[in-house]
PDB file of N, CA and C in Angstrom:
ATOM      1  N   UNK A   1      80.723 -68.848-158.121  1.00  0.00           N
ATOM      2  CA  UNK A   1      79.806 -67.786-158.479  1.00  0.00           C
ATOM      3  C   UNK A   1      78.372 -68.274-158.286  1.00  0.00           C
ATOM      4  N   UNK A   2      77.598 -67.422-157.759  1.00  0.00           N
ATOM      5  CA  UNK A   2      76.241 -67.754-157.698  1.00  0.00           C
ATOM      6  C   UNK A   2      75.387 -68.338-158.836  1.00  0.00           C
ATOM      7  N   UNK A   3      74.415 -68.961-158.673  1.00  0.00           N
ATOM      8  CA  UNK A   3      73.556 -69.295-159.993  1.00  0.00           C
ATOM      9  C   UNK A   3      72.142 -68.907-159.709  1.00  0.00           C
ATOM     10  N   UNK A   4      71.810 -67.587-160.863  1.00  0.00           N
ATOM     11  CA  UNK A   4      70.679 -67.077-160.630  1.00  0.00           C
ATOM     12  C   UNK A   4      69.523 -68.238-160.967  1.00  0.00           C
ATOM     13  N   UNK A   5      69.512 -69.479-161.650  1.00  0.00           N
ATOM     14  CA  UNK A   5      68.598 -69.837-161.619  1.00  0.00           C
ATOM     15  C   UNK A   5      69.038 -71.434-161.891  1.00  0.00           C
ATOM     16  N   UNK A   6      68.261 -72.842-161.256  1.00  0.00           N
ATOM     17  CA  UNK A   6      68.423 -74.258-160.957  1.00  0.00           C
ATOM     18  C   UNK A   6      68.587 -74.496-162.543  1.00  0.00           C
ATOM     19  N   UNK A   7      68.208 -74.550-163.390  1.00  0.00           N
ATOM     20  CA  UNK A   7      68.323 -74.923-165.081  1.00  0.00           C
ATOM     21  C   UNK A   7      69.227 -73.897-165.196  1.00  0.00           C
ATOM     22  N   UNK A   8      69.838 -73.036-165.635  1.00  0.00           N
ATOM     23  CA  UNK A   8      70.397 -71.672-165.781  1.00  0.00           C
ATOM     24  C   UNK A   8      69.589 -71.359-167.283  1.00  0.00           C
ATOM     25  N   UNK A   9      68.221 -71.015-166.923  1.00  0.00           N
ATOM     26  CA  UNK A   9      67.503 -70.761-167.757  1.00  0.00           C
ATOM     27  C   UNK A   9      67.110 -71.298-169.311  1.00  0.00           C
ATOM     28  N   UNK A  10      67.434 -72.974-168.743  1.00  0.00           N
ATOM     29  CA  UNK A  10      67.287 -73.510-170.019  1.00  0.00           C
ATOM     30  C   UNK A  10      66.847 -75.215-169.498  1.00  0.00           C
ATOM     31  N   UNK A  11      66.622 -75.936-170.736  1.00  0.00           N
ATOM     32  CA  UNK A  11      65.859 -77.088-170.201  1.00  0.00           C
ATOM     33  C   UNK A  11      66.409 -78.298-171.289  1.00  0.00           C
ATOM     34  N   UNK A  12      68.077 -78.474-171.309  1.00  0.00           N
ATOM     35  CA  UNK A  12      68.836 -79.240-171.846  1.00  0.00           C
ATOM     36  C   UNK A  12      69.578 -80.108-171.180  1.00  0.00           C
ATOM     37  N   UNK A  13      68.470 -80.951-170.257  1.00  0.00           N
ATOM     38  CA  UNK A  13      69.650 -82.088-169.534  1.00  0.00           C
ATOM     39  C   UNK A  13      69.902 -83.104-169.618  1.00  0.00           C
ATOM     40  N   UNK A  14      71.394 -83.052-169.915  1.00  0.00           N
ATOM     41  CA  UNK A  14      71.940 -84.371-170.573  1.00  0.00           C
ATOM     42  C   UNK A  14      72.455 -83.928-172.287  1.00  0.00           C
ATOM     43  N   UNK A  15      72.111 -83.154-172.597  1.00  0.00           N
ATOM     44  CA  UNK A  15      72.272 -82.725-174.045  1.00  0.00           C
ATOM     45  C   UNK A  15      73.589 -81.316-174.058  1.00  0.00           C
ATOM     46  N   UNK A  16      74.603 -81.647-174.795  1.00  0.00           N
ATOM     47  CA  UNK A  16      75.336 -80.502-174.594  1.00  0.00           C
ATOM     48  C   UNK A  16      75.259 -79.727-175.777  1.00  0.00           C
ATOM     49  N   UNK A  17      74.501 -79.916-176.820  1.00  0.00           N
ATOM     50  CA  UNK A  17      74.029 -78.690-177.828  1.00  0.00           C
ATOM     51  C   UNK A  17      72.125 -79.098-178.149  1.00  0.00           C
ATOM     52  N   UNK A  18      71.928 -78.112-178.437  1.00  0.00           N
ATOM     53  CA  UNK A  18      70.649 -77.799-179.141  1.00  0.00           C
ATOM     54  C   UNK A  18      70.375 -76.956-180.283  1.00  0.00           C
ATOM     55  N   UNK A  19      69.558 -76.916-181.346  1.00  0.00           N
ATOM     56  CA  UNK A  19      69.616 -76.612-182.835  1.00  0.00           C
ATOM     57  C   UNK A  19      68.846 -75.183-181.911  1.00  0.00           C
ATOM     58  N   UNK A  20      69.652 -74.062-182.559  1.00  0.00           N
ATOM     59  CA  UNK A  20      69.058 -72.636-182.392  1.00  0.00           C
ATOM     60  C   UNK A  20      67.239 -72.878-183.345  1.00  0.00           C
ATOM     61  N   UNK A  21      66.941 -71.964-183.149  1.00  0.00           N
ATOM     62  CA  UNK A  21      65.611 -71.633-183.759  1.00  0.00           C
ATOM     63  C   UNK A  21      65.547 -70.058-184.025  1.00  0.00           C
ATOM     64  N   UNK A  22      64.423 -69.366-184.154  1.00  0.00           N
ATOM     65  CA  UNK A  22      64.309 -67.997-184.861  1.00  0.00           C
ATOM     66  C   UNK A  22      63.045 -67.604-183.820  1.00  0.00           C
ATOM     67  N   UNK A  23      63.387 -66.466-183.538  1.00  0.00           N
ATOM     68  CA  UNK A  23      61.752 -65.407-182.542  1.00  0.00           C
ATOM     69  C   UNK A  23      61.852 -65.201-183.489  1.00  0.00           C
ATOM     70  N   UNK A  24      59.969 -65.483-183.270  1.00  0.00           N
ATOM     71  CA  UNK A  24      59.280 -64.953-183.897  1.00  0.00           C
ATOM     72  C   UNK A  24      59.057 -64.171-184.279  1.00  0.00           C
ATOM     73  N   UNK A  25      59.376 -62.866-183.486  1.00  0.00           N
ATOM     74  CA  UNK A  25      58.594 -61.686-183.216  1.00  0.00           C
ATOM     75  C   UNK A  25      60.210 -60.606-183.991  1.00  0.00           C
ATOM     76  N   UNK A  26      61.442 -61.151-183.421  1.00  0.00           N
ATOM     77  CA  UNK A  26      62.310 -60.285-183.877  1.00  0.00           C
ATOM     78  C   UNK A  26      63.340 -60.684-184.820  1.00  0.00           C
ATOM     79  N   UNK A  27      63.482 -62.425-184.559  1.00  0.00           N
ATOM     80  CA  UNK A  27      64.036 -62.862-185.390  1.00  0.00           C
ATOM     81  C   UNK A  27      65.412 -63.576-185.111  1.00  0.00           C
ATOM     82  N   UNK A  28      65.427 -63.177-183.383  1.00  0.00           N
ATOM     83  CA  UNK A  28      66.842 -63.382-182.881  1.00  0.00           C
ATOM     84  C   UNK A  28      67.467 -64.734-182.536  1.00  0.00           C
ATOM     85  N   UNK A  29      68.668 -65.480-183.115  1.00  0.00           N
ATOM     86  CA  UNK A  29      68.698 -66.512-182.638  1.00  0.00           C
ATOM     87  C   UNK A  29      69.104 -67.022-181.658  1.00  0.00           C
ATOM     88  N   UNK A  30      67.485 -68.109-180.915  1.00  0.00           N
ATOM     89  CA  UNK A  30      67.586 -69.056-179.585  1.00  0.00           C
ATOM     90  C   UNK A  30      67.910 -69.802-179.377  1.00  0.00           C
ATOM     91  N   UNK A  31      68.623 -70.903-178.739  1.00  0.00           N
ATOM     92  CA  UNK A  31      68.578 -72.319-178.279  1.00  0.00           C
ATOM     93  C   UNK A  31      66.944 -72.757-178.281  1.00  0.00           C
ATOM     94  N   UNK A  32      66.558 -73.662-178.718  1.00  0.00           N
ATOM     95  CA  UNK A  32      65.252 -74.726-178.823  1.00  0.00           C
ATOM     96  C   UNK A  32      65.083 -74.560-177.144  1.00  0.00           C
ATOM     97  N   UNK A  33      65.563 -75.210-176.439  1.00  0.00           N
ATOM     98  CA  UNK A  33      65.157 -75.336-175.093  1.00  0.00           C
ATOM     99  C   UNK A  33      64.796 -73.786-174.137  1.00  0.00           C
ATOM    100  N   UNK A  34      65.646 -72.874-174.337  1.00  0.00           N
ATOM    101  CA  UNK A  34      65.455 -72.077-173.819  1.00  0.00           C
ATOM    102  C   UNK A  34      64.154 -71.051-174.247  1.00  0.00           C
ATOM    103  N   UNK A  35      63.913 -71.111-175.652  1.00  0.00           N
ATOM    104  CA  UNK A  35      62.743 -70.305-176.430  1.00  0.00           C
ATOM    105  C   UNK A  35      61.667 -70.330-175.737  1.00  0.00           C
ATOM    106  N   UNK A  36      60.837 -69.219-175.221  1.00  0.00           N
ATOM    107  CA  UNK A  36      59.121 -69.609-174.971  1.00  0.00           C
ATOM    108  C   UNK A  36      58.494 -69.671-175.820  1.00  0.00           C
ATOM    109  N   UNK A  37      57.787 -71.288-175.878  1.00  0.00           N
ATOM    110  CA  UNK A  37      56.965 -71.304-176.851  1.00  0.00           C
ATOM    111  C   UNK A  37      55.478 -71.142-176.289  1.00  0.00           C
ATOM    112  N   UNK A  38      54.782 -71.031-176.997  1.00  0.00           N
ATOM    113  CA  UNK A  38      53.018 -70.597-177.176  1.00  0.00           C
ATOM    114  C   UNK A  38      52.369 -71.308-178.193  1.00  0.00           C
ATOM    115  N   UNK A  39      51.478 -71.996-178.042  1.00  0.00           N
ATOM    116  CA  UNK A  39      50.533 -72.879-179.111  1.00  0.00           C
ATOM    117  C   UNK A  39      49.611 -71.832-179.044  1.00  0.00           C
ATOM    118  N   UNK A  40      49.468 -70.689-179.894  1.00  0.00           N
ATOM    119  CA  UNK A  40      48.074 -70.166-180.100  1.00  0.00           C
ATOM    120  C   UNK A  40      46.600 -70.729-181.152  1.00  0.00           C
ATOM    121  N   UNK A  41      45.574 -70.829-180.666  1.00  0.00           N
ATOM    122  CA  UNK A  41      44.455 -71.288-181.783  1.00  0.00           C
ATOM    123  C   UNK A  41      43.543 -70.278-181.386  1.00  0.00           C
ATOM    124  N   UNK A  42      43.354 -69.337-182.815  1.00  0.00           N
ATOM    125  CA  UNK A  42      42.175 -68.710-182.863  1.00  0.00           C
ATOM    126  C   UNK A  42      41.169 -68.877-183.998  1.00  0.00           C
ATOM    127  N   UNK A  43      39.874 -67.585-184.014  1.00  0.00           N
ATOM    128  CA  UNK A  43      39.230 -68.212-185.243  1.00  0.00           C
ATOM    129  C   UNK A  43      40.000 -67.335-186.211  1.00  0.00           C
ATOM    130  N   UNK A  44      39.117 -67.880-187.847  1.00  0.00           N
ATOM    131  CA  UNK A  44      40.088 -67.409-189.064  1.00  0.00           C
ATOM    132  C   UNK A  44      39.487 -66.198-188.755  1.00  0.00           C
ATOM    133  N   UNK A  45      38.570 -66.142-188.331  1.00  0.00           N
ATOM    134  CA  UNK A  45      37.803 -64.973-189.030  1.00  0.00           C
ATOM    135  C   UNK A  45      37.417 -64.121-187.725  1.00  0.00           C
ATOM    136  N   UNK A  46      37.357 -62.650-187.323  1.00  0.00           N
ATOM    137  CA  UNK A  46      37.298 -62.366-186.261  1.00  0.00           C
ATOM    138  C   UNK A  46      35.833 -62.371-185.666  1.00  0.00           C
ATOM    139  N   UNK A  47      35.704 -62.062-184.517  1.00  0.00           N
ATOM    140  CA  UNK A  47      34.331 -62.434-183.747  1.00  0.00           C
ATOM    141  C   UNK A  47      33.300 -61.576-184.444  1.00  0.00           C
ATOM    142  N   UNK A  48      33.257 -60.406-184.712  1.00  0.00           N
ATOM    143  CA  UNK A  48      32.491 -59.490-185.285  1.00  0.00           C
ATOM    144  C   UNK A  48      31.492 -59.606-186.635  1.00  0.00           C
ATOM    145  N   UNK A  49      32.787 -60.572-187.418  1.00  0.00           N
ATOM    146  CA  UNK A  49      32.252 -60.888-188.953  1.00  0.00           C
ATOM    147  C   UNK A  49      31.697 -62.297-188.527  1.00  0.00           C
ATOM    148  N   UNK A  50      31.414 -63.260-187.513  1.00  0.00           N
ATOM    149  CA  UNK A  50      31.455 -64.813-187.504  1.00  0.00           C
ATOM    150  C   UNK A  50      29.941 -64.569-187.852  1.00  0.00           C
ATOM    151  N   UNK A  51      29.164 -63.657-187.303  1.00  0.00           N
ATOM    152  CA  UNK A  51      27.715 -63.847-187.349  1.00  0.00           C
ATOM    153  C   UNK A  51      27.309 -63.479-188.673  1.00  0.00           C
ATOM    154  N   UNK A  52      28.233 -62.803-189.109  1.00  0.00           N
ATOM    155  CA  UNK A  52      27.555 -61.784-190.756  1.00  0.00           C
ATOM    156  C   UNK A  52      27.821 -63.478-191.763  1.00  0.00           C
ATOM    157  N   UNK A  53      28.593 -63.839-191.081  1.00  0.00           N
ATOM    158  CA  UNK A  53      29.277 -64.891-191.836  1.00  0.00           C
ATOM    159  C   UNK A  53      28.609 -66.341-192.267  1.00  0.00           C
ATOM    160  N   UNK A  54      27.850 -66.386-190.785  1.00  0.00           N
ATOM    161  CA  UNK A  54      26.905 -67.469-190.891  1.00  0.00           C
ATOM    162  C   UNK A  54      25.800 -67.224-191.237  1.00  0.00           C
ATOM    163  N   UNK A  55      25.518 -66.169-190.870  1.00  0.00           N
ATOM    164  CA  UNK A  55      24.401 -65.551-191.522  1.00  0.00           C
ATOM    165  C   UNK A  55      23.796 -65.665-193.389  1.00  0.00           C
ATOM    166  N   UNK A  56      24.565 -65.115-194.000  1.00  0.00           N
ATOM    167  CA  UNK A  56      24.901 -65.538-195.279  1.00  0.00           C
ATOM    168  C   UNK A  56      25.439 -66.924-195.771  1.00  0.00           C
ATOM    169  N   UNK A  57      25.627 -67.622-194.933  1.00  0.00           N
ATOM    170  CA  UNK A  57      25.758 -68.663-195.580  1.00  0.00           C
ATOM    171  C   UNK A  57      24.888 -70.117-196.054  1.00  0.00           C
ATOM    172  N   UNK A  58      25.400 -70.668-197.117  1.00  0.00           N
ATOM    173  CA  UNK A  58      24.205 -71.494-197.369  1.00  0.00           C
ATOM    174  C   UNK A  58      23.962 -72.957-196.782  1.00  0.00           C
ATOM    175  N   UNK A  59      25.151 -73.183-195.725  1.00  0.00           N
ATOM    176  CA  UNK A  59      25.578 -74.612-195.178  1.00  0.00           C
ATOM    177  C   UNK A  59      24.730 -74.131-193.730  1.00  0.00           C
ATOM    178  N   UNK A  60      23.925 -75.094-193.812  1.00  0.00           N
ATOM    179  CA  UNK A  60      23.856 -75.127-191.843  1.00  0.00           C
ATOM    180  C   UNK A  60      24.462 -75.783-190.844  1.00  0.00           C
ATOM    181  N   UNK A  61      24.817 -75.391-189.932  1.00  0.00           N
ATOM    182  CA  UNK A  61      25.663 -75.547-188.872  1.00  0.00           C
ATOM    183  C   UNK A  61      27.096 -75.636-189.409  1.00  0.00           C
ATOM    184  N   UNK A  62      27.506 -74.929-190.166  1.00  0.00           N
ATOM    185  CA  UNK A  62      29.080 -75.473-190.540  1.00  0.00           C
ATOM    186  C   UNK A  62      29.546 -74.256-189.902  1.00  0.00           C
ATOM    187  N   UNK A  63      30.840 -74.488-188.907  1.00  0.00           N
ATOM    188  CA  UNK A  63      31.617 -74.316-188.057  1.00  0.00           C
ATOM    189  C   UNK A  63      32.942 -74.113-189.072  1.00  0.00           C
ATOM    190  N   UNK A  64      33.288 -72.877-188.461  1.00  0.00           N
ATOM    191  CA  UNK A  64      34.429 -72.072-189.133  1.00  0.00           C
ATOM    192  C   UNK A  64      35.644 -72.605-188.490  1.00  0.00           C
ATOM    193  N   UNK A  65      36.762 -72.786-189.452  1.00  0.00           N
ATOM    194  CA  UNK A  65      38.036 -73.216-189.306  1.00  0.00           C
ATOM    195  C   UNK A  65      38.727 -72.499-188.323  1.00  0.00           C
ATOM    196  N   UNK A  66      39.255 -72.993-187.467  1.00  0.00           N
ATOM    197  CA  UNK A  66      40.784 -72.788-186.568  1.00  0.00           C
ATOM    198  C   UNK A  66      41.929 -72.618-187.191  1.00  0.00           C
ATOM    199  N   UNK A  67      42.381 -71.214-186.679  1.00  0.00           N
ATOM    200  CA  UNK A  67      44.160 -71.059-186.986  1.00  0.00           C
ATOM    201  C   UNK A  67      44.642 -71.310-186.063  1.00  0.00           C
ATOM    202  N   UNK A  68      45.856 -72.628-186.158  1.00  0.00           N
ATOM    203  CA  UNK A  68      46.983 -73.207-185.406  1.00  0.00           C
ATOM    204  C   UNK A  68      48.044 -72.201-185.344  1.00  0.00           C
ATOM    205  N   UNK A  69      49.004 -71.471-184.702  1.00  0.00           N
ATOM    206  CA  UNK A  69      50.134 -70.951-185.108  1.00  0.00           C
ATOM    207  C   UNK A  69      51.031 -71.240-183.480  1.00  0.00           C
ATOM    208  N   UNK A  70      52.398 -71.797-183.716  1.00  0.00           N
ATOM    209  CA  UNK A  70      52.899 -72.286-182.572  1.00  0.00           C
ATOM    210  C   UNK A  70      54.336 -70.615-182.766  1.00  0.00           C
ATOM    211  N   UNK A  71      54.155 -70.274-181.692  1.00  0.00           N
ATOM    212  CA  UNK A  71      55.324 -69.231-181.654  1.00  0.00           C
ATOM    213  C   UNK A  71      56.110 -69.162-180.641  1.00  0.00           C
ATOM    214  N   UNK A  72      57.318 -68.896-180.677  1.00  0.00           N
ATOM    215  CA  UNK A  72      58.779 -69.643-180.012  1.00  0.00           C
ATOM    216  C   UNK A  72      59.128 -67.826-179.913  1.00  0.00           C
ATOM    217  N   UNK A  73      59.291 -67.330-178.697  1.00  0.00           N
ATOM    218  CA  UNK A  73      59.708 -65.960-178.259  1.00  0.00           C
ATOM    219  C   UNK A  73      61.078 -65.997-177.671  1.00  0.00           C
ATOM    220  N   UNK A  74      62.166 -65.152-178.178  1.00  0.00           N
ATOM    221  CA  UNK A  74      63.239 -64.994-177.263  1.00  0.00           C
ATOM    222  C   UNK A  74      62.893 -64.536-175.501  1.00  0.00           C
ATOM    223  N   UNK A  75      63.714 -64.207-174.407  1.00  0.00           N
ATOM    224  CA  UNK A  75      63.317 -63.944-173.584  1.00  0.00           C
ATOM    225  C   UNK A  75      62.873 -62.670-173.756  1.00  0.00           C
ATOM    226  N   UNK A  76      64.119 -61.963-174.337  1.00  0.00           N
ATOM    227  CA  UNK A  76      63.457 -60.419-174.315  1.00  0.00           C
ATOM    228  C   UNK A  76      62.165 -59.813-175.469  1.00  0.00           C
ATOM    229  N   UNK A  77      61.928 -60.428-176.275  1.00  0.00           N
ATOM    230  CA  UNK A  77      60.336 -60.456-176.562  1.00  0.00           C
ATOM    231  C   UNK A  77      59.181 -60.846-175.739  1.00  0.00           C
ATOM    232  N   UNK A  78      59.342 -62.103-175.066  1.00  0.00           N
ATOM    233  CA  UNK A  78      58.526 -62.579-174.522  1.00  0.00           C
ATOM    234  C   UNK A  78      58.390 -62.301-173.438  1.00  0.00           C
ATOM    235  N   UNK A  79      59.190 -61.409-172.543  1.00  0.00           N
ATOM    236  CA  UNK A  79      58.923 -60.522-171.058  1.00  0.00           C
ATOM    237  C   UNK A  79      58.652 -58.997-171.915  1.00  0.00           C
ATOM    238  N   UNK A  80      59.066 -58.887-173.446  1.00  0.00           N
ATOM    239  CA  UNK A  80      58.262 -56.971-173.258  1.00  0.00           C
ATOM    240  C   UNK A  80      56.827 -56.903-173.842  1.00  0.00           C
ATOM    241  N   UNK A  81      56.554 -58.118-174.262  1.00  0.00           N
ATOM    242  CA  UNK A  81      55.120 -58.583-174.840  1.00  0.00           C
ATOM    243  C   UNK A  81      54.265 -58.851-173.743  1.00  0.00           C
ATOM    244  N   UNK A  82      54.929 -59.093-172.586  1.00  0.00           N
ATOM    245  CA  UNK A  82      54.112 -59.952-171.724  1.00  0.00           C
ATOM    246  C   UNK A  82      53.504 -61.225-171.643  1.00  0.00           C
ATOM    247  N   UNK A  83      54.430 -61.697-172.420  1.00  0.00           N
ATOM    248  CA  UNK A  83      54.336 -63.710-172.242  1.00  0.00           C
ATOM    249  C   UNK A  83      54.882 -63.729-170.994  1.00  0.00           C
ATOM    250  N   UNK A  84      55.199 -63.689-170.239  1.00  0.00           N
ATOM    251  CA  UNK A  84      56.046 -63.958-169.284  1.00  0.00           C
ATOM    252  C   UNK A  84      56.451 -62.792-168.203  1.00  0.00           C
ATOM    253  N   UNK A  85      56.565 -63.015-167.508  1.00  0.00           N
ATOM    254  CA  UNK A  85      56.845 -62.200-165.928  1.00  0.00           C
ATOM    255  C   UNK A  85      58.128 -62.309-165.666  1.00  0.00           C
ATOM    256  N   UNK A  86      58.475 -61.181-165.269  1.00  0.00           N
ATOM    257  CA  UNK A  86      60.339 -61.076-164.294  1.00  0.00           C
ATOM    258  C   UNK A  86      59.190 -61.412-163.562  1.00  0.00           C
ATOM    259  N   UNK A  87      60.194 -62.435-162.279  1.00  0.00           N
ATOM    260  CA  UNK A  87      59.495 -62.861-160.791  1.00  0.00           C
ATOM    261  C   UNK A  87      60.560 -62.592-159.595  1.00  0.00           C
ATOM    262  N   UNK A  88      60.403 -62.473-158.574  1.00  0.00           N
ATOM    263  CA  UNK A  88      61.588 -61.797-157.694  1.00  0.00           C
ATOM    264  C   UNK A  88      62.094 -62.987-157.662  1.00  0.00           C
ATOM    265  N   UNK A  89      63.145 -62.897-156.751  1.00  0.00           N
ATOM    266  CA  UNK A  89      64.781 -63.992-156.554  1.00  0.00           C
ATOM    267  C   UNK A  89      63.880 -65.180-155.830  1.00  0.00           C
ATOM    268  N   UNK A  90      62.876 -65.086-154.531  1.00  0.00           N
ATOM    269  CA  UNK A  90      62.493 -66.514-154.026  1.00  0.00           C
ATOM    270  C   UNK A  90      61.386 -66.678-154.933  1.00  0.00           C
ATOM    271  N   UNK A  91      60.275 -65.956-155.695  1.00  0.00           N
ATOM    272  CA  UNK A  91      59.443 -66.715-156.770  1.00  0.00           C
ATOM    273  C   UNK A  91      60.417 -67.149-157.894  1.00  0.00           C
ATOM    274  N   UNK A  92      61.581 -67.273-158.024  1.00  0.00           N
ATOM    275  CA  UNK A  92      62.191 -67.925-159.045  1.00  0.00           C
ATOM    276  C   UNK A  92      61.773 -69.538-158.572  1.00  0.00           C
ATOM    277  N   UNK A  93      61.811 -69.963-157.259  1.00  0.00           N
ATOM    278  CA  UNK A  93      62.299 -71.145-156.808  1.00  0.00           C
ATOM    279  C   UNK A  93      61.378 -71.585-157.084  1.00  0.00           C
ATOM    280  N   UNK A  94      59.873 -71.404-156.912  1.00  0.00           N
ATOM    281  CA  UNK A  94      58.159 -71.918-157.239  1.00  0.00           C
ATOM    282  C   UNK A  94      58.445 -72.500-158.345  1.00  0.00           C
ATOM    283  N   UNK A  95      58.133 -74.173-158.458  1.00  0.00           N
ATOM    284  CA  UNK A  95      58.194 -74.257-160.068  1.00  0.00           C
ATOM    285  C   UNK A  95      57.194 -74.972-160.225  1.00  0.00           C
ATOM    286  N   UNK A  96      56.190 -74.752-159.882  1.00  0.00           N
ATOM    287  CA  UNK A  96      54.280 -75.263-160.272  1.00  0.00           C
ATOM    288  C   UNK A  96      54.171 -74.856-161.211  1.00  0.00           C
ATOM    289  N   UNK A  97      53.651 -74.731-161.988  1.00  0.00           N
ATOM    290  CA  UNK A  97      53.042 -74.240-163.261  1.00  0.00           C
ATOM    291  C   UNK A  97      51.656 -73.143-162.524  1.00  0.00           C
ATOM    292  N   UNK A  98      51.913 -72.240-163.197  1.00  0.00           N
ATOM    293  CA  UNK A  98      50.535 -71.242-162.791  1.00  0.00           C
ATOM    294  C   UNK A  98      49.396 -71.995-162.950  1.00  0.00           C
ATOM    295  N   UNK A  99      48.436 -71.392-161.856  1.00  0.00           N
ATOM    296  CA  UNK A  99      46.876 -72.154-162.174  1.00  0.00           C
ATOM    297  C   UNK A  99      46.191 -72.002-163.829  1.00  0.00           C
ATOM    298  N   UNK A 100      45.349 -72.970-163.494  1.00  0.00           N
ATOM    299  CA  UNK A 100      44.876 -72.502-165.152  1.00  0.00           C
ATOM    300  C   UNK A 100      43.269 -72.034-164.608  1.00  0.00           C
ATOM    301  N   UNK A 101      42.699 -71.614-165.577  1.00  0.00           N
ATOM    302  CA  UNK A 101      41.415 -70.625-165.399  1.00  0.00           C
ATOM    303  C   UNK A 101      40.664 -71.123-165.780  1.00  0.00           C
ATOM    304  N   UNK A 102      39.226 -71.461-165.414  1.00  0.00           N
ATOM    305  CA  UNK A 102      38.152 -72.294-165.634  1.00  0.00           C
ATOM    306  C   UNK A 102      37.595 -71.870-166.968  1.00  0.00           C
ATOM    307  N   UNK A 103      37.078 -72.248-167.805  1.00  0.00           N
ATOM    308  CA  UNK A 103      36.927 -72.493-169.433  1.00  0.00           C
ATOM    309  C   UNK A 103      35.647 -71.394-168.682  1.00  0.00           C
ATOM    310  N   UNK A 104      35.067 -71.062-169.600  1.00  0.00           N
ATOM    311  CA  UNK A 104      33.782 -69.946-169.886  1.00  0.00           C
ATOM    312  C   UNK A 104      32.687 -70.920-169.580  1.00  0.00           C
ATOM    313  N   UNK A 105      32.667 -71.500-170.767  1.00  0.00           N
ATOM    314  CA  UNK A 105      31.431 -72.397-170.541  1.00  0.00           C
ATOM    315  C   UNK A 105      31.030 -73.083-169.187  1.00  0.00           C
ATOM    316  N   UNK A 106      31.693 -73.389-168.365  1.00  0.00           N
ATOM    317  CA  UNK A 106      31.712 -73.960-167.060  1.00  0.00           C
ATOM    318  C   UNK A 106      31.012 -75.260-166.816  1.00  0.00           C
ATOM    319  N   UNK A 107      30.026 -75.344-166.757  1.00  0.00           N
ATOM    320  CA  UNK A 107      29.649 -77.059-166.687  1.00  0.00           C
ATOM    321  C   UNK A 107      29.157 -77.568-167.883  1.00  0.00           C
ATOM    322  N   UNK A 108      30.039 -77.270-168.894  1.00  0.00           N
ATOM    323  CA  UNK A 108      29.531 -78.164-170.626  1.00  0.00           C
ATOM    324  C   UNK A 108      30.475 -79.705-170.523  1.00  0.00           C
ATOM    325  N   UNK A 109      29.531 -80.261-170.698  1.00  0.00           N
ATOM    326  CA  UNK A 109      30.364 -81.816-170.839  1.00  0.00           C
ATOM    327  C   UNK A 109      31.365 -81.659-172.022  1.00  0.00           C
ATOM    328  N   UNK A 110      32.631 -82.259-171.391  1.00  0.00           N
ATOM    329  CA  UNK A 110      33.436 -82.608-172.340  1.00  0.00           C
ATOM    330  C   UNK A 110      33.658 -83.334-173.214  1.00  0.00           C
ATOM    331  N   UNK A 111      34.067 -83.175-174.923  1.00  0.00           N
ATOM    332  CA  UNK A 111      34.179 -84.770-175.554  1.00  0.00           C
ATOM    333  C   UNK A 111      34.719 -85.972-174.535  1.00  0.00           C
ATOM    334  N   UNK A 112      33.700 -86.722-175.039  1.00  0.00           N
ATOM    335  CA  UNK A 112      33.923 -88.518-174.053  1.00  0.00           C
ATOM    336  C   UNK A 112      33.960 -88.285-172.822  1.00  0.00           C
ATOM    337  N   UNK A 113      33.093 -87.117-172.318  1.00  0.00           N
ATOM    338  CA  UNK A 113      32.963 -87.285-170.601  1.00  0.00           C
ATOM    339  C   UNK A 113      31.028 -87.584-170.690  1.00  0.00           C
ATOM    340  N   UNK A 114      30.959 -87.878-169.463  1.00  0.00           N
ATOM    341  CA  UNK A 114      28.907 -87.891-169.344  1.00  0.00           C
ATOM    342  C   UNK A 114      28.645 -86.161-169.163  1.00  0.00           C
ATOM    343  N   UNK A 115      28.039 -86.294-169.341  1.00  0.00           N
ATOM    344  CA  UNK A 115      26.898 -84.888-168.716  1.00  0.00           C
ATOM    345  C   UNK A 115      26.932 -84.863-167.250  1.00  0.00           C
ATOM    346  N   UNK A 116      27.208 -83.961-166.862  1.00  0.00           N
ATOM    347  CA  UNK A 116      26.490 -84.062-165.011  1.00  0.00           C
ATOM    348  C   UNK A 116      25.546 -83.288-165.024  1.00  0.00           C
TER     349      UNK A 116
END
């Protein structure tokens, strides 16, 4: 029988079980390997209030906390959310990682890089 895909949609080699986990989103249980996960970090507080926020406040320069939240999507959450793309039968075979997108800031030196 054919095999729609080189992993058969999972990333357990050498391992013949893996501890299920829970989506996030619905609750359904995954295999660990197969789950899409997502490291999201945003601010606590949304963009709108950050200025009212600093504004009023009595600390200068203090920089508002980051929310960490790591979320693990079944497939079918994470293709109707749009984490993820159906790709036709030969973009299955591409396995680069998509480009990544140049940061906003564009030429800000990085921690522990020089300035150019």
């Amino acid at each position: 029988m054919t095999k729609k895909r080189r992993n058969n949609g999972r990333a357990n080699k050498g391992r013949g079980h893996v501890e299920p986990i829970r989506c996030s989103n619905c609750g359904r249980s995954v295999p660990k390997d197969k789950a899409i996960k997502r490291f999201i970090v945003r601010n606590i507080v949304e963009t709108a209030a950050i200025r009212d926020i600093v504004e009023s406040s009595v600390y200068v320069d203090y920089h508002l906390p980051k929310i960490y939240i790591k979320v693990q999507y079944c497939i079918s959450c994470a293709i109707h959310s749009h984490v993820v793309r159906v790709r036709s039968r030969e973009a299955r075979k591409i396995r680069d990682p998509p480009p990544k997108f140049p940061q906003r800031g564009g030429n800000a030196a990085k921690p522990g890089q020089k300035a150019q």
